[in-house]
Protein backbone atom coordinates (compact mmCIF):
# COMPACT_ATOMS: atom_id res chain seq x y z
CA UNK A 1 3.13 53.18 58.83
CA UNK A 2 3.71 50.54 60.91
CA UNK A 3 2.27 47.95 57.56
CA UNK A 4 4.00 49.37 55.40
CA UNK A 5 7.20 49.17 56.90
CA UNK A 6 6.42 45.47 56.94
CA UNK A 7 6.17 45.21 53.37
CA UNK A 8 9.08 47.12 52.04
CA UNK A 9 10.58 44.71 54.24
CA UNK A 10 9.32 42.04 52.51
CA UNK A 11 10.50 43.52 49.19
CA UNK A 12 13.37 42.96 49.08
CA UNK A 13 15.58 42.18 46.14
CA UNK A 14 16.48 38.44 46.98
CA UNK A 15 12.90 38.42 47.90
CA UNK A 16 11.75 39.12 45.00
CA UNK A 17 13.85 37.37 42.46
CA UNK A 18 13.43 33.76 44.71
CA UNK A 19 9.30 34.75 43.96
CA UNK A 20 9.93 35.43 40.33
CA UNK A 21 12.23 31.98 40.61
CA UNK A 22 9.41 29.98 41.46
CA UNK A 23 7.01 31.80 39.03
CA UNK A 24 8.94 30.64 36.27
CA UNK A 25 9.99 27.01 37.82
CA UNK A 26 5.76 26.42 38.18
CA UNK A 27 5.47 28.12 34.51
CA UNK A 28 7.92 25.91 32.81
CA UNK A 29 6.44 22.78 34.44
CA UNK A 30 3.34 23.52 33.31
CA UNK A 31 4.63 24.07 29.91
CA UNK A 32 6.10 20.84 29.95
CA UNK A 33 3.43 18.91 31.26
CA UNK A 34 1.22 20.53 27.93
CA UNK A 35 3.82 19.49 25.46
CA UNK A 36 4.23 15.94 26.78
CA UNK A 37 0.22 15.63 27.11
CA UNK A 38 0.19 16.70 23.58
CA UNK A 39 2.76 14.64 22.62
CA UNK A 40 1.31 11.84 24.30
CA UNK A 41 -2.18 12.58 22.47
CA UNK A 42 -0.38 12.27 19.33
CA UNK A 43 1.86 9.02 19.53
CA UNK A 44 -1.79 7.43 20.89
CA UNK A 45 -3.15 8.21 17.54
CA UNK A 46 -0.24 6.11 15.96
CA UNK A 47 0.28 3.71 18.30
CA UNK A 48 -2.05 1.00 16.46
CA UNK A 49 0.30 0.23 13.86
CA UNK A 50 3.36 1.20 15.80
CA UNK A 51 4.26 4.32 13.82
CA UNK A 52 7.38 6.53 14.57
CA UNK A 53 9.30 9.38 12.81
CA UNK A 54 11.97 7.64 10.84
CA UNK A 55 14.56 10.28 10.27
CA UNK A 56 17.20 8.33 8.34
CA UNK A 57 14.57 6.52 5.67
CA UNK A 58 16.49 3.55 3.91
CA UNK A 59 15.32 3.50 0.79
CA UNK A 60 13.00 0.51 -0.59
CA UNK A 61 13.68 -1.74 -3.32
CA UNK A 62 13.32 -4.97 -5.05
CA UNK A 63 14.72 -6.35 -8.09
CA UNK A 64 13.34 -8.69 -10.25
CA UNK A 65 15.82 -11.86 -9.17
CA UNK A 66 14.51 -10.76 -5.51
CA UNK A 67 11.33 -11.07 -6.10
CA UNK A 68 11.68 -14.40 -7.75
CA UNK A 69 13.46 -15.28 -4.67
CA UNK A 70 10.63 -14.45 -2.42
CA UNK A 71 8.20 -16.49 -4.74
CA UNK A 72 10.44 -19.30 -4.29
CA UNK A 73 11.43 -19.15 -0.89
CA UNK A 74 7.35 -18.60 0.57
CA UNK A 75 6.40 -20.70 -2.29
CA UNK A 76 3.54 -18.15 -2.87
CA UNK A 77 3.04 -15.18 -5.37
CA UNK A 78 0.21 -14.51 -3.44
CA UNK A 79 -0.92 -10.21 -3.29
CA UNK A 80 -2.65 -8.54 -0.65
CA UNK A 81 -5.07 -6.34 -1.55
CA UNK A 82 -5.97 -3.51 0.56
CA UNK A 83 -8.49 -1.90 -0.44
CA UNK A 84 -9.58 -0.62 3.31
CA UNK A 85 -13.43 0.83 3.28
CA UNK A 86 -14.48 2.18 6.67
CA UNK A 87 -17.96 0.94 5.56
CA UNK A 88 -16.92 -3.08 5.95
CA UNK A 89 -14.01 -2.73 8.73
CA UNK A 90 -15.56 -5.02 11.66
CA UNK A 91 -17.58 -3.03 14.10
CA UNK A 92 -15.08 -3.90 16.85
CA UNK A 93 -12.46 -2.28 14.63
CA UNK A 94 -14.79 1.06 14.42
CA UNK A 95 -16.31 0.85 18.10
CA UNK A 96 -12.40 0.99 19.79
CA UNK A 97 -11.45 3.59 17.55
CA UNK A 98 -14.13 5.81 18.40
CA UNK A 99 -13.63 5.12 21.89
CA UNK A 100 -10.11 6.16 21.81
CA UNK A 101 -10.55 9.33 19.35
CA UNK A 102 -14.13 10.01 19.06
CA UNK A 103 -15.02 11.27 15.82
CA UNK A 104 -11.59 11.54 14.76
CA UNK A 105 -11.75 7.82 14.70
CA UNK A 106 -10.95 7.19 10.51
CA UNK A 107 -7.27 7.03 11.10
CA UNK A 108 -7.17 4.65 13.63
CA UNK A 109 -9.55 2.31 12.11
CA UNK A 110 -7.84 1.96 8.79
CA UNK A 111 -4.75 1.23 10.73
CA UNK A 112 -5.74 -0.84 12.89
CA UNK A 113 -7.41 -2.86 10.36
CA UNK A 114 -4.29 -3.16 8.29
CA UNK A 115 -1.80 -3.95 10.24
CA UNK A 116 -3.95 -6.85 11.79
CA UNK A 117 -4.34 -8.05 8.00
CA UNK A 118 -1.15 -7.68 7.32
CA UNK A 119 0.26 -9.63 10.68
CA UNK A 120 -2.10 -12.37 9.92
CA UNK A 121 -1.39 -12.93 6.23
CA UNK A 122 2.53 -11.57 5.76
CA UNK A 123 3.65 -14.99 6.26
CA UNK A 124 1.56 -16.22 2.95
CA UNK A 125 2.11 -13.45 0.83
CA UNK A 126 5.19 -11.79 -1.10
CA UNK A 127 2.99 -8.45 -1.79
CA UNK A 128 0.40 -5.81 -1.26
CA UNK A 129 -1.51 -3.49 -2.80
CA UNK A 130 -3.36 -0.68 -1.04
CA UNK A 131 -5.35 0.83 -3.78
CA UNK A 132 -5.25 4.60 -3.36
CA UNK A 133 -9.28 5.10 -4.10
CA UNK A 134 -10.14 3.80 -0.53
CA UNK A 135 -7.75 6.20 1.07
CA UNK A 136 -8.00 9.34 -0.93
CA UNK A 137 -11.91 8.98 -0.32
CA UNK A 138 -11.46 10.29 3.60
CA UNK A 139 -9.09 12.88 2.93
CA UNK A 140 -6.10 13.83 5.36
CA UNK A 141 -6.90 11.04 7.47
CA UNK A 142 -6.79 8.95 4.78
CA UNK A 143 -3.91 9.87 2.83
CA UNK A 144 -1.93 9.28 6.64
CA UNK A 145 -3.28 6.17 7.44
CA UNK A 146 -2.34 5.34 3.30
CA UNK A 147 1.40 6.62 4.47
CA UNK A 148 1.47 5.06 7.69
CA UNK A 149 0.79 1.97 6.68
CA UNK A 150 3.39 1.48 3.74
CA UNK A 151 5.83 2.95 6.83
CA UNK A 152 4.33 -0.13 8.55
CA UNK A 153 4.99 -2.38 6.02
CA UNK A 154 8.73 -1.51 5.25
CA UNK A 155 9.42 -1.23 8.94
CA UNK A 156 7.85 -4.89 9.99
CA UNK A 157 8.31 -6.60 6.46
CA UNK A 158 10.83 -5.35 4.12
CA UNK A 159 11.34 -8.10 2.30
CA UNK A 160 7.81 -7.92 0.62
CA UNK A 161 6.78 -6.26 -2.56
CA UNK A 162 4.65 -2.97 -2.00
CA UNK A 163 2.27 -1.86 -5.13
CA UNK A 164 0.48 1.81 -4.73
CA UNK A 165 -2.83 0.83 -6.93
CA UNK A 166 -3.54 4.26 -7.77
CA UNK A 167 -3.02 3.94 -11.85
CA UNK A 168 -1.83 7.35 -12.50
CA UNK A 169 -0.81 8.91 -16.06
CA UNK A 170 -1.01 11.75 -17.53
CA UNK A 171 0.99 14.56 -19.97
CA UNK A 172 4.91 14.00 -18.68
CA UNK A 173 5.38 17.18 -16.21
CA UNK A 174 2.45 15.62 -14.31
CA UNK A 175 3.73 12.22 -14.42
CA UNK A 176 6.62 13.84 -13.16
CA UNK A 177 5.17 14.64 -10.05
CA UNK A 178 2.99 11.73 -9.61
CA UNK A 179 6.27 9.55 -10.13
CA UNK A 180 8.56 11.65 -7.38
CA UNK A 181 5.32 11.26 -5.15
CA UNK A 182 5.01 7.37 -5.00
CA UNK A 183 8.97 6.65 -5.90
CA UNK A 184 10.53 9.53 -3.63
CA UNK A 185 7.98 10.38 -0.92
CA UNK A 186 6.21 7.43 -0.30
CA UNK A 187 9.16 5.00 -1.59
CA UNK A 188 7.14 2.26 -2.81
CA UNK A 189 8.15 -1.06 -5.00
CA UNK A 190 5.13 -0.03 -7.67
CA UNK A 191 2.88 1.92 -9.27
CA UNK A 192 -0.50 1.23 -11.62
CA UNK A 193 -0.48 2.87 -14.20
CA UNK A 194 -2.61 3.71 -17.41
CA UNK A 195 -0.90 4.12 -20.55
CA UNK A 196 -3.49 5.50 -22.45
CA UNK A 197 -1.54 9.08 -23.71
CA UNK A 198 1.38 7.31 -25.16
CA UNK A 199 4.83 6.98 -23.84
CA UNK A 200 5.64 11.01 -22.96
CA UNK A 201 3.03 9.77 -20.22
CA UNK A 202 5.08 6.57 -19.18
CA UNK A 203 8.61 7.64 -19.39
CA UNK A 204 8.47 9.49 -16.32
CA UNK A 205 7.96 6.62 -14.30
CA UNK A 206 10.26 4.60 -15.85
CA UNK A 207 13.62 7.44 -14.67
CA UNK A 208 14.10 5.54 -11.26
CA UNK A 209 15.98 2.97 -11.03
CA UNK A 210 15.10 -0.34 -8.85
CA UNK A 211 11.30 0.86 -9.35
CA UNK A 212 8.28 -0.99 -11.41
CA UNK A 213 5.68 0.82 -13.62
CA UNK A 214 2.69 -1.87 -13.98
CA UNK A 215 0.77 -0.58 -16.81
CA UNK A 216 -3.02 -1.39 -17.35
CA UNK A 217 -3.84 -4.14 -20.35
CA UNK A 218 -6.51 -6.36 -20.27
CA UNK A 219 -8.39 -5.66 -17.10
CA UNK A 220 -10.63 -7.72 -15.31
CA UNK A 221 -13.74 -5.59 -14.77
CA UNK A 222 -17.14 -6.02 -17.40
CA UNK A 223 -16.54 -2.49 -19.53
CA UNK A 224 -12.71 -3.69 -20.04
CA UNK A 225 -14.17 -5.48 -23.86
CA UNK A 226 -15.22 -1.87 -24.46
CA UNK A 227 -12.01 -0.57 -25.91
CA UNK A 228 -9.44 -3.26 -24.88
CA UNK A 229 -10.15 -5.69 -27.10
CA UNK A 230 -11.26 -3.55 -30.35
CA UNK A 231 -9.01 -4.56 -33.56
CA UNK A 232 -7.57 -2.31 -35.81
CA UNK A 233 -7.72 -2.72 -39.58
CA UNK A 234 -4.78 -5.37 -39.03
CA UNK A 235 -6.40 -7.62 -37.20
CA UNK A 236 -4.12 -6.41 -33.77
CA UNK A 237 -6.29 -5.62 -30.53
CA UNK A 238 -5.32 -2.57 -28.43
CA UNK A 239 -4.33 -4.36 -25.22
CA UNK A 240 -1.63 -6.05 -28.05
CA UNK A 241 -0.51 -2.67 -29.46
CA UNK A 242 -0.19 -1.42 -25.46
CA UNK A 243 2.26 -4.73 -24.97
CA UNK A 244 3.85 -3.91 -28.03
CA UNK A 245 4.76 -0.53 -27.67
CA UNK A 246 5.61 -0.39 -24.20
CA UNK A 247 7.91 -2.60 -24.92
CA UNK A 248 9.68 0.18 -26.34
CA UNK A 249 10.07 1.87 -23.26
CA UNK A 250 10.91 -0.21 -20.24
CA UNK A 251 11.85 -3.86 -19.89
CA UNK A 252 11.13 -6.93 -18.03
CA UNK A 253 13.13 -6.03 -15.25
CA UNK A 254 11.31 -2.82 -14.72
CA UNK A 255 7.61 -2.86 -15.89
CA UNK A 256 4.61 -5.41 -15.45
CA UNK A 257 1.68 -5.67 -16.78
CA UNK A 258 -1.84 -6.12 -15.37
CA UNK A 259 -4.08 -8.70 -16.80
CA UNK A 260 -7.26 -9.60 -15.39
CA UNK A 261 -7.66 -13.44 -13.73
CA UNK A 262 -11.25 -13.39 -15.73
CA UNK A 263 -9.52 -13.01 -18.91
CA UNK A 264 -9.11 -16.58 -18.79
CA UNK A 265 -6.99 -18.27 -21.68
CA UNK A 266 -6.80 -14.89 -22.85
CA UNK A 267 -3.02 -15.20 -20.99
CA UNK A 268 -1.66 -17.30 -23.90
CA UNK A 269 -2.18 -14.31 -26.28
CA UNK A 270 -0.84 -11.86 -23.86
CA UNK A 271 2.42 -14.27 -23.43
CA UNK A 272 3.07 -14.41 -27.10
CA UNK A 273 3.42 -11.12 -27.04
CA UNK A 274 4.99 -10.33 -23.82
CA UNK A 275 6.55 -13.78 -22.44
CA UNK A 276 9.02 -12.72 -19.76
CA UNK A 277 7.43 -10.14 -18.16
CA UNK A 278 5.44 -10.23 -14.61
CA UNK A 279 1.76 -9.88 -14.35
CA UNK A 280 -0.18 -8.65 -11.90
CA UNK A 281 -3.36 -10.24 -11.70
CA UNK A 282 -6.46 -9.01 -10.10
CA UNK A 283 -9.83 -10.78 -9.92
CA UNK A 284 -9.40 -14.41 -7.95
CA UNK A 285 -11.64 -14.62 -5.72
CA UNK A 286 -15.03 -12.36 -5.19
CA UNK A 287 -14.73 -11.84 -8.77
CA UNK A 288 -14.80 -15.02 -9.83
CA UNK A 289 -11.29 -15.66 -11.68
CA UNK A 290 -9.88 -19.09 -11.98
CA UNK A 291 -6.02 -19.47 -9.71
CA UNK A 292 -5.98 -22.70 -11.63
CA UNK A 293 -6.45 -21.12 -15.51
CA UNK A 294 -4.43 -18.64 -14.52
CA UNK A 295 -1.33 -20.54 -14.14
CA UNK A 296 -2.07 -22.78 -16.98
CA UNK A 297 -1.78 -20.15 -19.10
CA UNK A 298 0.22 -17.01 -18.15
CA UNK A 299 3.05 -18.74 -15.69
CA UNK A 300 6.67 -18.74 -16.64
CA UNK A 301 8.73 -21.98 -15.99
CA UNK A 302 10.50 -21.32 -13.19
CA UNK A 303 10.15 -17.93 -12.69
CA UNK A 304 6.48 -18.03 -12.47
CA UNK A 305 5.76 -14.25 -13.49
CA UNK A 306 2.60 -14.15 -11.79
CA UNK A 307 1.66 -11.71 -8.52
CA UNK A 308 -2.10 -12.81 -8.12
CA UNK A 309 -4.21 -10.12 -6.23
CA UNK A 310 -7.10 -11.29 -3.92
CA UNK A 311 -8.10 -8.24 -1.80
CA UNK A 312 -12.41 -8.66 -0.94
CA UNK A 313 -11.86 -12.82 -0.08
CA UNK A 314 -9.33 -12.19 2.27
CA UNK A 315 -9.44 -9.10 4.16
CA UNK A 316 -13.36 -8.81 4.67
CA UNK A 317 -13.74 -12.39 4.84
CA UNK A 318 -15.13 -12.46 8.04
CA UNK A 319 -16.90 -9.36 10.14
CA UNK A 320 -16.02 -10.97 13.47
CA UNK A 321 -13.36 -10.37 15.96
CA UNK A 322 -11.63 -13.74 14.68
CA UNK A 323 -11.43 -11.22 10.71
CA UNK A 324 -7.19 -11.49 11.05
CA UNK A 325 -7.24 -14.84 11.89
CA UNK A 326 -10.29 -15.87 9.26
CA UNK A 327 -8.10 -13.62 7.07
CA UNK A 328 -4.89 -15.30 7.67
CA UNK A 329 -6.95 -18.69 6.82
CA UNK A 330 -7.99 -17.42 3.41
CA UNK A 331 -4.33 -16.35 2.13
CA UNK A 332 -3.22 -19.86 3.69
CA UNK A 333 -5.18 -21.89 1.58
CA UNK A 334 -4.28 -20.17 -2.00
CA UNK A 335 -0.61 -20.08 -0.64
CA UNK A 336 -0.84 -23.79 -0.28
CA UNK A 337 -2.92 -24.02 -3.44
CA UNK A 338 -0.27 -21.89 -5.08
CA UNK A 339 2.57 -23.70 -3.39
CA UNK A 340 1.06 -27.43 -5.50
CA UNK A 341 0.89 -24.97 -8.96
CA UNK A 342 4.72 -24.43 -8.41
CA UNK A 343 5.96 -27.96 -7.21
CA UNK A 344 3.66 -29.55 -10.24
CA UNK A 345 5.20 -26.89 -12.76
């Protein structure tokens, strides 16, 4: 009896509430420490390209007279491709990422990679491209590393031109939604885009304002002479009647066109029929197109009109640790080459 007697003593009310007290005080820490650990796991997995929720989102935009401005000011219209493949990222790139996140490792890797191209080249460039293909292909992770990087890029550099390379079209409520994804969601400058089912295809783009559609023309790749430069019983080639037409639907302060750099003096035909608009122009570099020919043909006094791509010769253009800085090399010597083009112009 004697026990027991002890215990009830122990049991008593305050007793008991200062036990439950502590209970909970050892519970909620506990808690805490979880949810900060977890929080902590995920701001490591954005850390590389410095990544944070943005509630209030400025929206991102850039005329036509501000691009021109940029052109002038850097004395480039040099593009940054980014075409980001896991399978030619440096191995240091790959060996920290899987270090820090084991075989969750593809979003790091493509972030870490771009933003170290894009610190080492922003200061030679007015643009870039991430084309959508290399991103799409790893799913989730690469869709965020796709969105976390064009956060990247309006965060650290908003003054440059940003171009989602993912050539989209098709019947108008889908080019609805693909036009509210890139212009709403992911807010960029730009989107490719193939104008192959006619202008109900197009339009939708085209509704927002401060936003470029850069529709497909004369492409750079070998199959583009299969249908691109067939004549009809006039005489006119279909990359003409796509200049022509789309004409008809947007303007020069709102839609581009691209045109391959091997198309050569092909740019005086495609300036005689559109002579004020931009051009985006893929293919200097590994593919062999001419900076030089380029500009003799397709630039616009003064405005120049041109944003030349180079994507492969820059950002894999060495498999080092030195890739930024061999990167940063390679967009400095077509800025400067770019930079005599303009002064000679």
């Amino acid at each position: 009896m004697g026990f027991w007697k002890e215990v009830k003593k122990e049991w008593t009310w305050s007793s008991i509430k200062k036990q439950w007290s502590d209970f909970l005080a050892i519970f909620i820490a506990a808690a805490i420490a979880w949810l900060l650990a977890l929080l902590a796991g995920m701001v490591n997995r954005l850390l590389p390209i410095k990544i944070y929720p943005i509630i209030n989102k400025e929206k991102h935009f850039m005329t036509r007279t501000e691009l021109i401005e940029q052109i002038r000011e850097k004395r480039s219209f040099l593009c940054v491709g980014l075409d980001t493949d896991i399978n030619k990222i440096p191995q240091c790139i790959i060996d920290e990422a899987k270090e820090k996140d084991g075989d969750d490792y593809i979003f790091r890797a493509l972030c870490e990679f771009n933003a170290l191209i894009i610190d080492a080249t922003a200061p030679y460039c007015v643009a870039y491209k991430p084309n959508l293909a290399f991103y799409e292909a790893y799913g989730v992770d690469g869709i965020l590393a796709f969105e976390a990087t064009i956060d990247y890029l309006k965060e650290e550099y908003p003054n440059h031109f940003i171009i989602a390379d993912a050539k989209r079209g098709d019947i108008g409520n889908t080019s609805k939604m693909y036009a509210k994804t890139f212009f709403e969601e992911y807010d960029v400058d730009a989107l490719t885009v193939a104008p192959y089912m006619g202008e109900d295809s197009v339009t939708p783009f085209l509704g927002y304002d401060d936003k470029w559609v850069i529709l497909l023309a004369l492409t750079s790749n070998k199959g583009s002479h299969d249908f691109q430069l067939t004549e009809d019983a006039q005489g006119e080639r279909l990359f003409e009647k796509v200049l022509k037409q789309s004409q008809q639907w947007g303007n020069e302060d709102n839609m581009m066109y691209v045109v391959g750099a091997t198309q050569g003096k092909m740019f005086e035909d495609i300036r005689k029929v559109a002579p004020k608009h931009f051009l985006l122009v893929p293919g200097v570099g590994a593919q062999g197109g001419s900076l030089e020919e380029v500009c003799k043909y397709g630039m616009i006094p003064d405005e120049i009109g041109l944003l030349v791509n180079s994507s492969r010769g820059i950002i894999y253009a060495s498999q080092n640790e030195d890739f930024a800085e061999v990167a940063g090399q390679k967009a400095k010597e077509l800025q400067e080459q770019m930079a005599k083009i303009i002064h000679s112009s």
